[in-house]
N, C-alpha and C. Protein backbone atom coordinates (compact mmCIF):
# COMPACT_ATOMS: atom_id res chain seq x y z
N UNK A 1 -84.34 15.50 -54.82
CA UNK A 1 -83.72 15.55 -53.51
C UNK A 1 -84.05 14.29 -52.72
N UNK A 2 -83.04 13.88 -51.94
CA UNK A 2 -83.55 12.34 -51.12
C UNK A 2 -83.92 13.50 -49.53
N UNK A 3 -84.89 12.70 -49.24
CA UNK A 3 -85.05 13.51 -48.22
C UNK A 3 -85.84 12.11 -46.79
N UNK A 4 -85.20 11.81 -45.75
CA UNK A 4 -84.94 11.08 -44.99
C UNK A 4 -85.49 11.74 -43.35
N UNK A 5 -85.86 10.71 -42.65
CA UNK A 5 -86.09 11.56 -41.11
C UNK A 5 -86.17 10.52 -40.21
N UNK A 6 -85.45 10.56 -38.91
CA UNK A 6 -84.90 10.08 -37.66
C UNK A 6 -85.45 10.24 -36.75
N UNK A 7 -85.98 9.05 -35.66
CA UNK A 7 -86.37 9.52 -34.31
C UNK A 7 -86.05 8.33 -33.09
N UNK A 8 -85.49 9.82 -32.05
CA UNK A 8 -85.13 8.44 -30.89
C UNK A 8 -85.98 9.38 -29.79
N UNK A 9 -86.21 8.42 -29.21
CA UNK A 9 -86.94 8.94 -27.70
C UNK A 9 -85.65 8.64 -26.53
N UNK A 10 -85.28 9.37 -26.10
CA UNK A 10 -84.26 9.40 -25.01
C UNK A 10 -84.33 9.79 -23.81
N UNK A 11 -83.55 9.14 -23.08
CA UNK A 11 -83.75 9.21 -21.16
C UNK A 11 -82.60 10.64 -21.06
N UNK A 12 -83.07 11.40 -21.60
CA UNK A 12 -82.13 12.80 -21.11
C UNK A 12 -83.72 13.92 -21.10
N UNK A 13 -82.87 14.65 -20.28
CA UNK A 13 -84.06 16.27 -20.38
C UNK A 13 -83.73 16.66 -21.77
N UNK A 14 -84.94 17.90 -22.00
CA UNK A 14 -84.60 18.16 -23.29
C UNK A 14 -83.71 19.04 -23.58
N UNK A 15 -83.42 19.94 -22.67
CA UNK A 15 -82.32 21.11 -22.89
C UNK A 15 -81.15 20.23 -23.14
N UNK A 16 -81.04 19.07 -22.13
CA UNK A 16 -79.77 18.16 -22.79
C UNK A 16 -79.70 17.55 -24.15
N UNK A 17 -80.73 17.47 -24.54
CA UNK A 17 -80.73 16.50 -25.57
C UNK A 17 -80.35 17.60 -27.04
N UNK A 18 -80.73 18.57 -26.33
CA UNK A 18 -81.02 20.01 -27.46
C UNK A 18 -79.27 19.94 -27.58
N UNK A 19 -78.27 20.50 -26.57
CA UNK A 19 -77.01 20.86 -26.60
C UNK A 19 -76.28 19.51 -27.38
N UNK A 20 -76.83 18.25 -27.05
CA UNK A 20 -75.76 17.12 -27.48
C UNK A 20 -75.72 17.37 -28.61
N UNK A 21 -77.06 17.95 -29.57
CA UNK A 21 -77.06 17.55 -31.00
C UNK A 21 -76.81 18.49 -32.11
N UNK A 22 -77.03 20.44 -30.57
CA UNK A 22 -76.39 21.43 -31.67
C UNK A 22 -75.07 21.46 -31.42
N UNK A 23 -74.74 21.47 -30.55
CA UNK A 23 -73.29 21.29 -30.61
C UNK A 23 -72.33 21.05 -31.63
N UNK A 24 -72.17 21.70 -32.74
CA UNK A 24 -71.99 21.62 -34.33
C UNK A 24 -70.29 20.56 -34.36
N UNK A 25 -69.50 21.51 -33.90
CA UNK A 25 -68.21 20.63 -33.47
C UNK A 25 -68.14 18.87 -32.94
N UNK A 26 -69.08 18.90 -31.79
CA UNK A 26 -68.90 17.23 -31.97
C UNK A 26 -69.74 16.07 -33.07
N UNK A 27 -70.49 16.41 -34.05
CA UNK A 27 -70.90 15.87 -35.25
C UNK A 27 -69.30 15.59 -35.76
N UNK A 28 -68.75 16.29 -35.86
CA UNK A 28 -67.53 15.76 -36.07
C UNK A 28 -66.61 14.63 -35.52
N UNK A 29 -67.20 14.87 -34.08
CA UNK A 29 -66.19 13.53 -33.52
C UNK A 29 -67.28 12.60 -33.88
N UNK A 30 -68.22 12.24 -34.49
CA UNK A 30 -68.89 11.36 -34.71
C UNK A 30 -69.31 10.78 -36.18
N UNK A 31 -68.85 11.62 -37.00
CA UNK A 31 -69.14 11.40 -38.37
C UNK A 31 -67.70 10.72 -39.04
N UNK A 32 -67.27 9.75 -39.87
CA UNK A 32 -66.38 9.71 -40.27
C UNK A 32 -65.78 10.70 -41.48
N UNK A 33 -64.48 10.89 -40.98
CA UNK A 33 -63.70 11.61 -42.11
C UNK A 33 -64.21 13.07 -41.88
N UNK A 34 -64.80 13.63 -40.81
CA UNK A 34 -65.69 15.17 -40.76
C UNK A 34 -64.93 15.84 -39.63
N UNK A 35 -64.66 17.07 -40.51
CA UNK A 35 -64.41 17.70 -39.38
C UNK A 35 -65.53 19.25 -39.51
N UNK A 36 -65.97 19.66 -38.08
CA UNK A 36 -66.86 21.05 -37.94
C UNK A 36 -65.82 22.19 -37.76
N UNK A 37 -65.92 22.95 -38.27
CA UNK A 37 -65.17 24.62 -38.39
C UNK A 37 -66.57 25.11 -38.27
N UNK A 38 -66.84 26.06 -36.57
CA UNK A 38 -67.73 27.02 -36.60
C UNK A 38 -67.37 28.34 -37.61
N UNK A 39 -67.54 29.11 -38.06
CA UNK A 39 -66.96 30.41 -38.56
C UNK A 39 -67.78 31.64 -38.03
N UNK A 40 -68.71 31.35 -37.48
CA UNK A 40 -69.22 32.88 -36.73
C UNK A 40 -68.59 32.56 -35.13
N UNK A 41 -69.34 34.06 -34.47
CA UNK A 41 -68.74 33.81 -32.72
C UNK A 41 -70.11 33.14 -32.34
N UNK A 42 -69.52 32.80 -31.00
CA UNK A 42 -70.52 32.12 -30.34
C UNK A 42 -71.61 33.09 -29.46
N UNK A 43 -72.68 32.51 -29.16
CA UNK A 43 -73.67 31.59 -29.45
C UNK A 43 -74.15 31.17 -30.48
N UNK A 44 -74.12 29.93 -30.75
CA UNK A 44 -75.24 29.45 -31.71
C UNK A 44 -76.76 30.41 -31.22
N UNK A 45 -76.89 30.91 -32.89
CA UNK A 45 -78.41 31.42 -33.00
C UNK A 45 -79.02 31.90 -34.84
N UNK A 46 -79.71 32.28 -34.61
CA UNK A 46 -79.73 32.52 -35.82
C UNK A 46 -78.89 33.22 -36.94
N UNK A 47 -78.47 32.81 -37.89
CA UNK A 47 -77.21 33.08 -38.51
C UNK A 47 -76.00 32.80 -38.21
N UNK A 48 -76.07 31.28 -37.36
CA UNK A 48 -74.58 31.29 -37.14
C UNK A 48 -74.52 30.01 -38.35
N UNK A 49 -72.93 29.84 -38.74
CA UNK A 49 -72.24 29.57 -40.04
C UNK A 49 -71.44 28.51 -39.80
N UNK A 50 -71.54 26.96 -40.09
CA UNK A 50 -70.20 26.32 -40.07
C UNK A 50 -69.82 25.88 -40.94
N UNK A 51 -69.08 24.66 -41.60
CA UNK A 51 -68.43 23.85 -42.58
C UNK A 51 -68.08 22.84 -42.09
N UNK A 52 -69.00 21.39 -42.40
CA UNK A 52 -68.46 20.29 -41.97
C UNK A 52 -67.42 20.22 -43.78
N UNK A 53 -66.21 19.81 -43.03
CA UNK A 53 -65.31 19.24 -44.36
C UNK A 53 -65.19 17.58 -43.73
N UNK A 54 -65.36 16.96 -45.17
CA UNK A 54 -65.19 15.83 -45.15
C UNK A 54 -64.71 15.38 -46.61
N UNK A 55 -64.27 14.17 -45.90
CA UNK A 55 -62.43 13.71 -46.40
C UNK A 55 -61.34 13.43 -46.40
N UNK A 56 -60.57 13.24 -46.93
CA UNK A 56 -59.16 12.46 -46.79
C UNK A 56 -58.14 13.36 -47.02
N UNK A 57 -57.47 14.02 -47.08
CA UNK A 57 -56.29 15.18 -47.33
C UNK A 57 -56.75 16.28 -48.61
N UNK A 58 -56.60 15.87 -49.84
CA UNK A 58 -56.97 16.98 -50.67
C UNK A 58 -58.77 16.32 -51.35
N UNK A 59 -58.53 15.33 -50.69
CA UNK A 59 -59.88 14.68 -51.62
C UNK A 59 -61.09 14.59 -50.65
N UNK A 60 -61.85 15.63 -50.56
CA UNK A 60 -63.18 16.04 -49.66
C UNK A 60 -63.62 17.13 -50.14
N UNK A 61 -65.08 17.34 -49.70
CA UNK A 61 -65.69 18.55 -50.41
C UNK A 61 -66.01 19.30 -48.51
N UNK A 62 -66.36 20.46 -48.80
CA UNK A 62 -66.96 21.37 -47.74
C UNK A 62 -68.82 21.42 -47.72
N UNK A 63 -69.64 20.98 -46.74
CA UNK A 63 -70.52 21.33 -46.80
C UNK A 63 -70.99 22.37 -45.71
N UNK A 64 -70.84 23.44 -46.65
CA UNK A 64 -71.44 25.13 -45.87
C UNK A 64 -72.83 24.91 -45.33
N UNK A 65 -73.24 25.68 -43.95
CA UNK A 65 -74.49 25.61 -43.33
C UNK A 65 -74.74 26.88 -42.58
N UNK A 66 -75.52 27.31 -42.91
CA UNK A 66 -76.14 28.48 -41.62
C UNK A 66 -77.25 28.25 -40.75
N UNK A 67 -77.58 28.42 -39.89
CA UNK A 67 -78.76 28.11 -38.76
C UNK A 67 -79.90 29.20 -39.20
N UNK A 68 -81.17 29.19 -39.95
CA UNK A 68 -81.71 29.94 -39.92
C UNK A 68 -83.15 30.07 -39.25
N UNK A 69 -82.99 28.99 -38.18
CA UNK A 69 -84.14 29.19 -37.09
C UNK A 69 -83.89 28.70 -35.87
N UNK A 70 -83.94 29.12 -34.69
CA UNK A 70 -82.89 28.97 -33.33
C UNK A 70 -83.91 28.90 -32.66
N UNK A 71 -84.51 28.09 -31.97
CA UNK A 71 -85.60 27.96 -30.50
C UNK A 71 -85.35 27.00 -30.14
N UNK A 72 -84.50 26.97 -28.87
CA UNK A 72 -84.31 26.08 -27.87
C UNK A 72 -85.34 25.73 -27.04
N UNK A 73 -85.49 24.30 -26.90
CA UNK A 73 -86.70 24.24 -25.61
C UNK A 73 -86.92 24.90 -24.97
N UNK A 74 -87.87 25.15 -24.24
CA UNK A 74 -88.24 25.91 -22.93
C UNK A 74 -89.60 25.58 -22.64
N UNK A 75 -89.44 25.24 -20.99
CA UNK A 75 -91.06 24.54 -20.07
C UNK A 75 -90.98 23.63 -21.30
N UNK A 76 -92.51 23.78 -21.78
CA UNK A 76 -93.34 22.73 -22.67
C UNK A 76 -93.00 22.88 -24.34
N UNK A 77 -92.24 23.88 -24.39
CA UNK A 77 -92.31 23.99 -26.04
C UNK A 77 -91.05 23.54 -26.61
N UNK A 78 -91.17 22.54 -27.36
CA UNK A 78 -90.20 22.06 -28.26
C UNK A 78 -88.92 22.88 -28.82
N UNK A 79 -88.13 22.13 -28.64
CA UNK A 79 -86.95 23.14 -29.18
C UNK A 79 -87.05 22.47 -30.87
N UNK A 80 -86.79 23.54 -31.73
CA UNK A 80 -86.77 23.15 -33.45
C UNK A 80 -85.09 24.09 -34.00
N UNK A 81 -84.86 23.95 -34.75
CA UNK A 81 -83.54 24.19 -35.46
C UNK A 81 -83.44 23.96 -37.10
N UNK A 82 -83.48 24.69 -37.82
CA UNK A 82 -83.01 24.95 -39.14
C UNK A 82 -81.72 24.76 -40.00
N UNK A 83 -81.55 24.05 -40.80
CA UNK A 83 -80.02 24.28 -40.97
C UNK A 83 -80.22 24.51 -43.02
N UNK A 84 -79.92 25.56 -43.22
CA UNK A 84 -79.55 25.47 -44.61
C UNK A 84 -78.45 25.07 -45.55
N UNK A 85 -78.28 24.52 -46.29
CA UNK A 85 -76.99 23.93 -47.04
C UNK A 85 -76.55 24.64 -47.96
N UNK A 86 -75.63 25.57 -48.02
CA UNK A 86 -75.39 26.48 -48.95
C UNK A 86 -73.82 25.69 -49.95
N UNK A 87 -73.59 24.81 -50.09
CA UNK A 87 -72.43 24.17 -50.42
C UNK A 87 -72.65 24.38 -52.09
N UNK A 88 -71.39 24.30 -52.64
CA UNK A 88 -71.19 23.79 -54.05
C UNK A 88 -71.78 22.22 -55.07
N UNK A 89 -71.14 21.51 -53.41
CA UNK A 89 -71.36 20.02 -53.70
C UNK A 89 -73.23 19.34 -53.22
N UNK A 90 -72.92 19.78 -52.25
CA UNK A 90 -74.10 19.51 -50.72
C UNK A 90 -75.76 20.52 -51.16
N UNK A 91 -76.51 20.16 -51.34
CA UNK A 91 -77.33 21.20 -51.04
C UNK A 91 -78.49 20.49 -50.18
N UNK A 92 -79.39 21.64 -49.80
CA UNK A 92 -80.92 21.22 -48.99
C UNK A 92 -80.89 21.94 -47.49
N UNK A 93 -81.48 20.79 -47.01
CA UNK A 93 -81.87 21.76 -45.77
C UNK A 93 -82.19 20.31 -44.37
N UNK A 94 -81.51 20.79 -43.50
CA UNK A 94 -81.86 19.85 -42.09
C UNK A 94 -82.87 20.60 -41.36
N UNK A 95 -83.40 19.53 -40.54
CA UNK A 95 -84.67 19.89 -39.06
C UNK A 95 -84.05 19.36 -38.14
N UNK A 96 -83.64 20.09 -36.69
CA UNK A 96 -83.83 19.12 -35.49
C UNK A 96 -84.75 19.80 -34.58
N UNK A 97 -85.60 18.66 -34.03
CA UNK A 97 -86.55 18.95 -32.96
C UNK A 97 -86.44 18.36 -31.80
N UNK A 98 -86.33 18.78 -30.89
CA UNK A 98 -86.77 18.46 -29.18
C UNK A 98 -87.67 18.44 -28.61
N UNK A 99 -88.16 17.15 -28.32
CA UNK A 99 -89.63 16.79 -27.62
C UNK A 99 -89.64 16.59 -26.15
N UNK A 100 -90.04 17.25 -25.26
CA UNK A 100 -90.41 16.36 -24.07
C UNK A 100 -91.04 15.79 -23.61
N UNK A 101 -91.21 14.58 -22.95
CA UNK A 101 -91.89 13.44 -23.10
C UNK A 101 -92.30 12.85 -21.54
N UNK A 102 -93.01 12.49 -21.18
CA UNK A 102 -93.07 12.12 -19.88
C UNK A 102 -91.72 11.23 -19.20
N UNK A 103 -91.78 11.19 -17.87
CA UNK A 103 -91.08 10.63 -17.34
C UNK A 103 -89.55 10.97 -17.64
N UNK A 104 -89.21 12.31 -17.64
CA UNK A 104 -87.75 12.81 -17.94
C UNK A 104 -87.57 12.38 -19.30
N UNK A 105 -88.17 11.86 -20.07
CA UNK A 105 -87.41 11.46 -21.42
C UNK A 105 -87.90 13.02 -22.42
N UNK A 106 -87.30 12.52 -23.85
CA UNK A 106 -87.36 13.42 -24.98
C UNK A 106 -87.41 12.75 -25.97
N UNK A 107 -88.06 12.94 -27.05
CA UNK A 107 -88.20 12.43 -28.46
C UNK A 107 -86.91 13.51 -29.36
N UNK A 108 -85.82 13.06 -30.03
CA UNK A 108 -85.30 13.78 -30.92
C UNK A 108 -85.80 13.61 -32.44
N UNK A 109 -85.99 14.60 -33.49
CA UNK A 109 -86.25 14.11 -34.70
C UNK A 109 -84.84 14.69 -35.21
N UNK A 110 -84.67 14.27 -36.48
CA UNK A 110 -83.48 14.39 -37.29
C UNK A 110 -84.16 14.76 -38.70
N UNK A 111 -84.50 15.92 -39.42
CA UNK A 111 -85.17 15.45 -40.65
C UNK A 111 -84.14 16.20 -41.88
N UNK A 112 -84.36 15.69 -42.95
CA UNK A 112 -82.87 15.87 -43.75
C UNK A 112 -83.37 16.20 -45.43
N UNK A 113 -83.28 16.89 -46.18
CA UNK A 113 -83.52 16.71 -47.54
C UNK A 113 -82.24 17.36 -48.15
N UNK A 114 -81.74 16.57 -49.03
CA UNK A 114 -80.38 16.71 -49.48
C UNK A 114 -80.42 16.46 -50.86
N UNK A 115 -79.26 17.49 -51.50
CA UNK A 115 -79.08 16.90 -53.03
C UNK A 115 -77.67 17.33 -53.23
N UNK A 116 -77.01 16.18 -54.07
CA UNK A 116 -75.77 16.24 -54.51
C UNK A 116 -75.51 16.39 -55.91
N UNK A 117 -75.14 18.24 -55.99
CA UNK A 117 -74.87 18.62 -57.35
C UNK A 117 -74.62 17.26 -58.28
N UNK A 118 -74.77 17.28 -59.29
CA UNK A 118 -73.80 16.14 -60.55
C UNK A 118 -74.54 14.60 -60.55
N UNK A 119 -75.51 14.35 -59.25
CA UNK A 119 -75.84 13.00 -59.10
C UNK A 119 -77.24 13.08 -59.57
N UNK A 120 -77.50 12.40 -60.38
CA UNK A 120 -78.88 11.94 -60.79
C UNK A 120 -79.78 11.58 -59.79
N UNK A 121 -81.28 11.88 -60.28
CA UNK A 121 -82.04 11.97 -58.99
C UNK A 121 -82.57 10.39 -59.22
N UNK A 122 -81.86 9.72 -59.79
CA UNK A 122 -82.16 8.40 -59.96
C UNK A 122 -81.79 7.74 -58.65
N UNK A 123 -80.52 8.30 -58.50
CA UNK A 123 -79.61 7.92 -57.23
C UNK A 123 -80.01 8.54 -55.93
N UNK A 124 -81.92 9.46 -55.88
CA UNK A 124 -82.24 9.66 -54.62
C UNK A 124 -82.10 8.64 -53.44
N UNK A 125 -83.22 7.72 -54.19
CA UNK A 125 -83.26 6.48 -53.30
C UNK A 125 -81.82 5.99 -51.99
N UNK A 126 -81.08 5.81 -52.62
CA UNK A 126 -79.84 5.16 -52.46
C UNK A 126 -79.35 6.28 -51.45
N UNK A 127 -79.16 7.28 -51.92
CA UNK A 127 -78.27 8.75 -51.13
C UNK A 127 -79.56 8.74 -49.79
N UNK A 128 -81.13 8.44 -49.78
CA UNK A 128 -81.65 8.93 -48.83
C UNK A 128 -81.46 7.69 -47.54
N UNK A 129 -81.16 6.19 -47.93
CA UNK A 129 -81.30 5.36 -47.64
C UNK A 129 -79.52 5.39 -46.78
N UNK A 130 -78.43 5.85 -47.47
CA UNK A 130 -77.14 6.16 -46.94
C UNK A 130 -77.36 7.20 -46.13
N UNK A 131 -78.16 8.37 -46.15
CA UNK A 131 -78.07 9.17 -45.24
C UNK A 131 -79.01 9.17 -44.07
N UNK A 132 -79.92 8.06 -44.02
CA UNK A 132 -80.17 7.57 -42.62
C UNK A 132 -79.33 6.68 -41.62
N UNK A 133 -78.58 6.27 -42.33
CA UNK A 133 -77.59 4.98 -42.18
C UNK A 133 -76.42 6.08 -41.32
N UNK A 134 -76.08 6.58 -41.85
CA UNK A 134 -75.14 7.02 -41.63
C UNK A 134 -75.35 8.74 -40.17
N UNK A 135 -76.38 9.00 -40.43
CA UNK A 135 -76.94 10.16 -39.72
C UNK A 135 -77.75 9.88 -38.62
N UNK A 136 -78.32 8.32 -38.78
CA UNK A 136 -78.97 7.80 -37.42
C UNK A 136 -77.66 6.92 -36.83
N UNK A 137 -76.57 6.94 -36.72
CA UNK A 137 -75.68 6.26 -36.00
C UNK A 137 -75.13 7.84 -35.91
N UNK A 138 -74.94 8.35 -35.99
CA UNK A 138 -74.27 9.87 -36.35
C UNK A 138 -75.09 10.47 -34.40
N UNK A 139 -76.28 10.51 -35.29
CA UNK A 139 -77.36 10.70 -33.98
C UNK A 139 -77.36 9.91 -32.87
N UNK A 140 -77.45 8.38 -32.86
CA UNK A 140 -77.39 7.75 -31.49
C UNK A 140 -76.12 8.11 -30.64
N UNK A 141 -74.76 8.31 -31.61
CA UNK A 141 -73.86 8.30 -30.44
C UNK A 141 -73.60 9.88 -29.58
N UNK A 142 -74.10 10.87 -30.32
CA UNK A 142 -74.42 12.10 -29.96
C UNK A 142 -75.24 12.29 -29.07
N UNK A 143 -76.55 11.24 -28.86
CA UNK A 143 -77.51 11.24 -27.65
C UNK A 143 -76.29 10.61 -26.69
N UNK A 144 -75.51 9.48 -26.74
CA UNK A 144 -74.70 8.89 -25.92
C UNK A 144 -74.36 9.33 -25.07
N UNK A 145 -73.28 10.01 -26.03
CA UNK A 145 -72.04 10.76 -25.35
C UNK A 145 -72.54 12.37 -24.54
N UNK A 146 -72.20 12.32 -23.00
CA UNK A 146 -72.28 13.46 -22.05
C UNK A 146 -71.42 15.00 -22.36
C-alpha cells in the first residue's frame, strides 16, 4: 500500500476548516475528472456512503467510501474523520484531522494509505508520491475556497 500524509496550518477556525474538507461533494469541484455522489441522507456521520467516480465518459473507475468515524471539533478537541475504501479498483483507508491552533488558525492533516487492485507494490513509491501531488493541491484549494 503507498501510504502518504498532508499538513497545512490555516487562518480559518476549526469548525470551518472541518466543513471545507468534509464536504464530500466539493472534492469534486476540485479533483480532476471527479465527480462525488453522496448515496446516504444527510448528515454526514458515521456510516454515511459516497462514490467519487473518476473519468472520462465510459473510461473511469468508482471509488466507494463510507465514514466510519465522525467527531467534529468541539472547544479544544480535534475534529478526526475516517474514511474506508471499499472499491473494486481503489482500496485503503483516509484520516482527516482538525487542529486548533493559536491565534484563530488550525492545522489540517490529510493522511492516506491506498492500493490499486492489479498494480504492483513496486509501483507504491510512485502512486504515494502522485497521491500527495495531487491530494495536497486537492487540499489547498478546499482550505481556499469559502
Amino acid at each position: 500500500m503507498a501510504t502518504f500524509e498532508l499538513q497545512r496550518t490555516v487562518s480559518l477556525a476549526p469548525a470551518e476548516a472541518w466543513r471545507r474538507v468534509t464536504t464530500w461533494p466539493r472534492h469534486g469541484e476540485v479533483v480532476p475528472l471527479t465527480r462525488i455522489t453522496v448515496t446516504t441522507p444527510p448528515p454526514t456521520g458515521e456510516g454515511t456512503v459516497f462514490v467519487a467516480r473518476t473519468g472520462a465518459g465510459p473510461l473511469g473507475f468508482d471509488d466507494p467510501m463510507e465514514v466510519t468515524v465522525w467527531r467534529p471539533p468541539a472547544g479544544d478537541s480535534p475534529g478526526f474523520c475516517r474514511l474506508e475504501k471499499h472499491g473494486r479498483t481503489v482500496l485503503g483507508w483516509a484520516e482527516i484531522e482538525v487542529h486548533a491552533r493559536p491565534g484563530g488558525r488550525c492545522r489540517v492533516v490529510w493522511r492516506e494509505d491506498v492500493r490499486v487492485r492489479f498494480l504492483p507494490a513496486a509501483c507504491d513509491g510512485l502512486l504515494a508520491r502522485a497521491g500527495r501531488v495531487m491530494f495536497g493541491r486537492a487540499m489547498d484549494r478546499l482550505l481556499r475556497r469559502g
